[in-house]
Protein backbone atom coordinates (compact mmCIF):
# COMPACT_ATOMS: atom_id res chain seq x y z
CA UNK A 1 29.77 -8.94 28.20
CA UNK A 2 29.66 -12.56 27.36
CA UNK A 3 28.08 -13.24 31.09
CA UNK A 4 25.47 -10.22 30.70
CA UNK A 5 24.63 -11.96 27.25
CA UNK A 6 23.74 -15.45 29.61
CA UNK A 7 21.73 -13.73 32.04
CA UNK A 8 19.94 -11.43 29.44
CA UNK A 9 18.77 -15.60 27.89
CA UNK A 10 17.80 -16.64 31.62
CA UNK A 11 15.77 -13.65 31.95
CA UNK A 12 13.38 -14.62 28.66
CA UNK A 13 11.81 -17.63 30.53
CA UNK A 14 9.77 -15.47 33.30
CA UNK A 15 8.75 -17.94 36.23
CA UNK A 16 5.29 -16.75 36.10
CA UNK A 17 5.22 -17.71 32.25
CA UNK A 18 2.80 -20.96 31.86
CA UNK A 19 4.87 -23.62 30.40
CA UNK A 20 4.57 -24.69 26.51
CA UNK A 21 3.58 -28.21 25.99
CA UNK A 22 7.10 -30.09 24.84
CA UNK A 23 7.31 -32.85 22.93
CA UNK A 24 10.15 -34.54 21.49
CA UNK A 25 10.98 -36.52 18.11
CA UNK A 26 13.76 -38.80 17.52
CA UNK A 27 15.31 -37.57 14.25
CA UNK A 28 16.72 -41.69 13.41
CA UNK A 29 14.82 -44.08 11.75
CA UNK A 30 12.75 -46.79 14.06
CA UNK A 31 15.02 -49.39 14.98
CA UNK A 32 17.98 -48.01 14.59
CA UNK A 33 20.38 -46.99 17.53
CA UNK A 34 20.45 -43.32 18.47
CA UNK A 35 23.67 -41.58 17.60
CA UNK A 36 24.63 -38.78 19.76
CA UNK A 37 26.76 -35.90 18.82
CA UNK A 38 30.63 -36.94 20.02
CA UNK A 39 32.52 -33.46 21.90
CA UNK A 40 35.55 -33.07 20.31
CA UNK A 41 34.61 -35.23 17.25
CA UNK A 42 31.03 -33.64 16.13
CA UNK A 43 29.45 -30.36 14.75
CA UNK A 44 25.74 -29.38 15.96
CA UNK A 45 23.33 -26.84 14.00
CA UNK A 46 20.29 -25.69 15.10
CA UNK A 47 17.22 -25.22 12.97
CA UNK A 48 14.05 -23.36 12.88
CA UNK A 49 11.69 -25.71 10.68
CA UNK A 50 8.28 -24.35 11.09
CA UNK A 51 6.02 -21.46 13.02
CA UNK A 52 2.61 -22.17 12.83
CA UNK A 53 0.45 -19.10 14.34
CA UNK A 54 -3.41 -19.85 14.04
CA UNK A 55 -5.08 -17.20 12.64
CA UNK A 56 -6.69 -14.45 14.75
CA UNK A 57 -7.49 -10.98 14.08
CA UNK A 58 -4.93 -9.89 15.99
CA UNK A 59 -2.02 -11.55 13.66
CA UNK A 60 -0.98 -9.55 11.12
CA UNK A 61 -3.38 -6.69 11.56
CA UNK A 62 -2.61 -5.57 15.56
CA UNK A 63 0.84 -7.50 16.21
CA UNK A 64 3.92 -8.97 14.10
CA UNK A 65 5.35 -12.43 15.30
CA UNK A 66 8.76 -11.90 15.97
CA UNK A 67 11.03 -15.64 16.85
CA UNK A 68 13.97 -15.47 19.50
CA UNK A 69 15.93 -18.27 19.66
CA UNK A 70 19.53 -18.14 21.54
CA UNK A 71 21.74 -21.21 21.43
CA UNK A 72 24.53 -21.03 24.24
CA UNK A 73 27.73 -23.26 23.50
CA UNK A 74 31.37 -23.29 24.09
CA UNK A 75 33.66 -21.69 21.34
CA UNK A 76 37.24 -21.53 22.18
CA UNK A 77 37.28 -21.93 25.72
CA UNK A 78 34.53 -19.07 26.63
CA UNK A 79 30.69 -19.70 26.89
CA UNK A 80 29.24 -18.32 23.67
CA UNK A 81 25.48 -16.55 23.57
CA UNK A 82 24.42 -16.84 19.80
CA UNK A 83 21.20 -14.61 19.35
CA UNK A 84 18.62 -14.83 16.12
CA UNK A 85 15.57 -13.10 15.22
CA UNK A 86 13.11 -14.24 12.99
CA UNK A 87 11.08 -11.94 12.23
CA UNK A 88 7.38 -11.02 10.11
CA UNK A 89 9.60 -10.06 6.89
CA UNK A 90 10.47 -13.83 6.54
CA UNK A 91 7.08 -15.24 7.77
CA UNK A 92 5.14 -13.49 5.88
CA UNK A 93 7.29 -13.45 2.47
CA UNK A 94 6.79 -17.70 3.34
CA UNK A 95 3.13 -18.43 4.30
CA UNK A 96 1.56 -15.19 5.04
CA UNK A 97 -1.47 -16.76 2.49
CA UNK A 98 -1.77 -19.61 3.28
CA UNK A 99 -5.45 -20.76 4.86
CA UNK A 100 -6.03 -20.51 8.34
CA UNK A 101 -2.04 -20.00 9.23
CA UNK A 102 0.98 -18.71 8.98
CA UNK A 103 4.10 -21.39 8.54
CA UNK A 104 7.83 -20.89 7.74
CA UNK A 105 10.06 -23.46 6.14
CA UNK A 106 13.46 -24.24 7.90
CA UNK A 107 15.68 -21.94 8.83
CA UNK A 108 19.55 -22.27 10.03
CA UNK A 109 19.61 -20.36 13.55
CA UNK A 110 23.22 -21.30 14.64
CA UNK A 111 25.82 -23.51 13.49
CA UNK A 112 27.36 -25.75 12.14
CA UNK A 113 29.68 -25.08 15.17
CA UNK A 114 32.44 -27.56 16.61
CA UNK A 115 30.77 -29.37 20.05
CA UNK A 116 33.44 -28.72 22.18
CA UNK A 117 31.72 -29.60 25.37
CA UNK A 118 29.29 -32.15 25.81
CA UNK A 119 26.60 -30.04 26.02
CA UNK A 120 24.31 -27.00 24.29
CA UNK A 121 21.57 -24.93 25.77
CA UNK A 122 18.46 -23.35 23.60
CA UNK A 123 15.65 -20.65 24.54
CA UNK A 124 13.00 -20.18 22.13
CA UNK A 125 11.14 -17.18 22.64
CA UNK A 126 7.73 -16.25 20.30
CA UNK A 127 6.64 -12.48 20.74
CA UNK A 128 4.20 -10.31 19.06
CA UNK A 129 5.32 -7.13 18.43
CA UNK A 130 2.94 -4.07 18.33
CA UNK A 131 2.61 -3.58 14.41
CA UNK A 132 3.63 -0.06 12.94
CA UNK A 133 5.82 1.36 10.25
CA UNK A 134 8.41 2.24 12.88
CA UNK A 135 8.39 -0.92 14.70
CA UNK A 136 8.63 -2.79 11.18
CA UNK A 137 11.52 -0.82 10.06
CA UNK A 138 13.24 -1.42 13.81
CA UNK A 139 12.59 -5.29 13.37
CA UNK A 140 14.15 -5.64 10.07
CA UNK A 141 17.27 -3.69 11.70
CA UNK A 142 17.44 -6.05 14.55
CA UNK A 143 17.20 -9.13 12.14
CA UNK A 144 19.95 -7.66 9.60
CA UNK A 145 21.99 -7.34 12.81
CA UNK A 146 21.45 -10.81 13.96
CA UNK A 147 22.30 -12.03 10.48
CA UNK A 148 25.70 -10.63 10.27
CA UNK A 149 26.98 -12.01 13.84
CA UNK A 150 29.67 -14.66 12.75
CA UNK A 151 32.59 -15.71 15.32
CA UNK A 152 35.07 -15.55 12.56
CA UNK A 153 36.12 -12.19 13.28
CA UNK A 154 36.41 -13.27 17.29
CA UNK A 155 34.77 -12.87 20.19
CA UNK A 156 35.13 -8.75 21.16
CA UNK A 157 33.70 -7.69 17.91
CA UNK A 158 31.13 -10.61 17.72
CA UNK A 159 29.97 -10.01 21.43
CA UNK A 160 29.40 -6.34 20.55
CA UNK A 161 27.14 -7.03 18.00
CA UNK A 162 25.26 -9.09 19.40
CA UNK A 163 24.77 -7.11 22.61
CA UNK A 164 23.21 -4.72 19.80
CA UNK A 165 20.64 -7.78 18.96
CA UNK A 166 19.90 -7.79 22.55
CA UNK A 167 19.20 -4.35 23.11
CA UNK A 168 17.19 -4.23 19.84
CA UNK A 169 14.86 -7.48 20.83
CA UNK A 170 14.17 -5.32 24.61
CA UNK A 171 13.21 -2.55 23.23
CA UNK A 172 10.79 -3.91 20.48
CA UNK A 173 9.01 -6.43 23.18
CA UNK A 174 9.17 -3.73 26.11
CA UNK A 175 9.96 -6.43 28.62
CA UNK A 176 7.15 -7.91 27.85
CA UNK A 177 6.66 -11.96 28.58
CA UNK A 178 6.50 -14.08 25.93
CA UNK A 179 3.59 -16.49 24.00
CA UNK A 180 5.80 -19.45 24.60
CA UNK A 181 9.21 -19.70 25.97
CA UNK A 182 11.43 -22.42 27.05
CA UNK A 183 15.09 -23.39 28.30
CA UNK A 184 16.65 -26.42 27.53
CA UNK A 185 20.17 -27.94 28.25
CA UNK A 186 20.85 -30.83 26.24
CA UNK A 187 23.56 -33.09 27.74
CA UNK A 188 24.14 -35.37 25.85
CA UNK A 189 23.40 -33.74 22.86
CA UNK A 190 21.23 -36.07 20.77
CA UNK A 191 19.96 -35.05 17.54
CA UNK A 192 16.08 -34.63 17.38
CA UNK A 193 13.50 -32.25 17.08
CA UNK A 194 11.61 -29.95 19.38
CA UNK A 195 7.77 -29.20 19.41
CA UNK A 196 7.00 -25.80 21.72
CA UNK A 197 3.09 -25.87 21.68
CA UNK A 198 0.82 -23.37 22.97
CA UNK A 199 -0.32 -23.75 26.96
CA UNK A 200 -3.93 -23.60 25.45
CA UNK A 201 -3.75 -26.72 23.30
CA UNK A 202 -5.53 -29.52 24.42
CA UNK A 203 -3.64 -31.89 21.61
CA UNK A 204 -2.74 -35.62 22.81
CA UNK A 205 1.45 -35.64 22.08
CA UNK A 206 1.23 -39.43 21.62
CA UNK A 207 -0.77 -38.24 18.32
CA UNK A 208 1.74 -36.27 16.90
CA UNK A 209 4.63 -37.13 14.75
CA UNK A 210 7.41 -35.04 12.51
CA UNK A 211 7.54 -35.27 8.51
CA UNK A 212 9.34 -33.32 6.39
CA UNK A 213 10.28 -31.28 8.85
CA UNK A 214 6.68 -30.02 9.57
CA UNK A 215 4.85 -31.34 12.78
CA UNK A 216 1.76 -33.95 11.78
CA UNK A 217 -1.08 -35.31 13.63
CA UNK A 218 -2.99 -38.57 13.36
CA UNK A 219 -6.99 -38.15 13.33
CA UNK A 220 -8.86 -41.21 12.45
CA UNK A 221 -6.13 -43.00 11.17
CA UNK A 222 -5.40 -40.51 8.96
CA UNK A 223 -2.16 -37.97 8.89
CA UNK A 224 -2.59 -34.25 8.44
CA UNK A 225 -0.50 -31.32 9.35
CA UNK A 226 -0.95 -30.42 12.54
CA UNK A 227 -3.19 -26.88 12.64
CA UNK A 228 -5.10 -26.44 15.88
CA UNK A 229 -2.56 -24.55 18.08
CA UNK A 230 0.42 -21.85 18.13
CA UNK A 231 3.48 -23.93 17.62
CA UNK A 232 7.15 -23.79 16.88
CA UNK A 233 9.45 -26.71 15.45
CA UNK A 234 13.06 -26.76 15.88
CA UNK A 235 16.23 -29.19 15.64
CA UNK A 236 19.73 -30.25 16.84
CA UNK A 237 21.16 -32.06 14.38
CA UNK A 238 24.86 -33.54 13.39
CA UNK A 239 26.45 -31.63 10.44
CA UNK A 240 28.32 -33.90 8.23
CA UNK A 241 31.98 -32.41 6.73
CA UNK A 242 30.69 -31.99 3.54
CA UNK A 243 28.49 -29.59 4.63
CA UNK A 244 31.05 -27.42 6.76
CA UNK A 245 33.18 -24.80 5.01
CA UNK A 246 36.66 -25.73 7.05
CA UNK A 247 37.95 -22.12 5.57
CA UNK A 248 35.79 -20.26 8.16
CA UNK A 249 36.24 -22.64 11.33
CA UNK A 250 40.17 -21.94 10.87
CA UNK A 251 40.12 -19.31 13.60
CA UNK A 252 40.00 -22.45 16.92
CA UNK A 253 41.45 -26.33 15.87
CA UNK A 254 39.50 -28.22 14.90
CA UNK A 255 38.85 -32.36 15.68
CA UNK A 256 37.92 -34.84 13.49
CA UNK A 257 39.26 -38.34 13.89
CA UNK A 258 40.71 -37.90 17.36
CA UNK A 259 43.57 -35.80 16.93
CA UNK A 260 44.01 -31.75 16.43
């Protein structure tokens, strides 16, 4: 199940999809050496910070945005597919009002998790989903199911569920190809964040900059958020140990200072 799970992720990037603009940001301050994330030593997280959709008719009143993103890392010596849907519920409850857009504040998709290998592969996936009562109701299902996958309990009851993500996320998009998709493998892992900006935009990336975990553009000398395209904002960053609860990573050793 654990290989279906990594070729259902390969399959979201269709070949004839047109590629996102990417950018990336350097999360460390200027001038400062870049730090990356130590296997054996280090624990990663992925975050959603912001979806920005620009308005159109269509949002909201024809189609629901609905946010894939699977992380793919090693947990005690198997490959690990680690689904999560983001669905309208949580987009609209954050920014459904606001002018012009729709934005979401950050949101932990996977981690903190143990970097056993020296590497971690993402897919971000953004969909619209046909909006109805039914389809709604079947969304808020598949992101209550994605919610409650946690590798505590081990890998046959944690690969079940999430094969139940999977089959949710297929039937609510109908195979159909995504607004923007992408595959990354990150070796090393470095922290930093990740722009995915609509094909369509015509936006200069040398312009663009990350603040408080919201992307930014200069115009004119002056900074404003950026507005003019479809885009979504994610991270890899290093979780410190205060931040871990040790309790629920008890299940595969864990390294901290060079010994198990």
């Amino acid at each position: 199940m654990l290989d279906d799970l990594a070729d259902w992720v390969r399959g979201l990037v269709r070949a004839e999809a047109q590629s996102p603009l990417w950018v990336v940001f350097s999360t460390d301050p200027p001038g400062t050496e870049t730090r990356r994330l130590a296997p054996g030593a280090d624990y990663f997280r992925v975050r959603v910070h912001r979806i920005h959709l620009t308005y159109e008719s269509q949002w909201f009143e024809k189609y629901s945005p609905m946010l894939l993103v699977a992380t793919e890392f090693s947990y005690d010596g198997e490959n690990v597919t680690h689904p999560a849907v983001i669905g309208p519920a949580m987009i609209e409850r954050l920014g459904r009002t606001a002018p012009l857009s729709s934005t979401i504040a950050g949101s932990v998709v996977a981690g903190p998790h143990p970097l056993r290998e020296g590497n971690v592969r993402v897919t971000v996936a953004l969909h619209r989903v046909v909006r109805s009562n039914s389809s709604g109701e079947f969304l808020g299902l598949v992101e209550g199911a994605a919610k409650a996958l946690d590798l505590i309990g081990g890998l046959t009851p944690y690969t079940a569920l999430a094969k139940v993500v999977v089959g949710g996320v297929n039937a609510l998009t109908g195979g159909d190809r995504a607004l923007i998709a992408r595959r990354d493998e990150f070796v090393p892992v470095v922290p930093s964040y990740y722009a995915l900006i609509s094909p369509t935009s015509t936006v200069d990336p040398r312009s663009l900059v990350v603040t408080n975990g919201e992307l930014a553009q200069w115009t004119d000398g002056q900074l404003q958020p950026f507005r003019s395209a479809d885009y979504v904002l994610y991270s890899i960053d290093r979780v410190g140990m205060e931040d871990i609860d040790i309790t629920r990573l008890c299940a595969i050793p864990t390294v901290v200072d060079g010994s198990r």
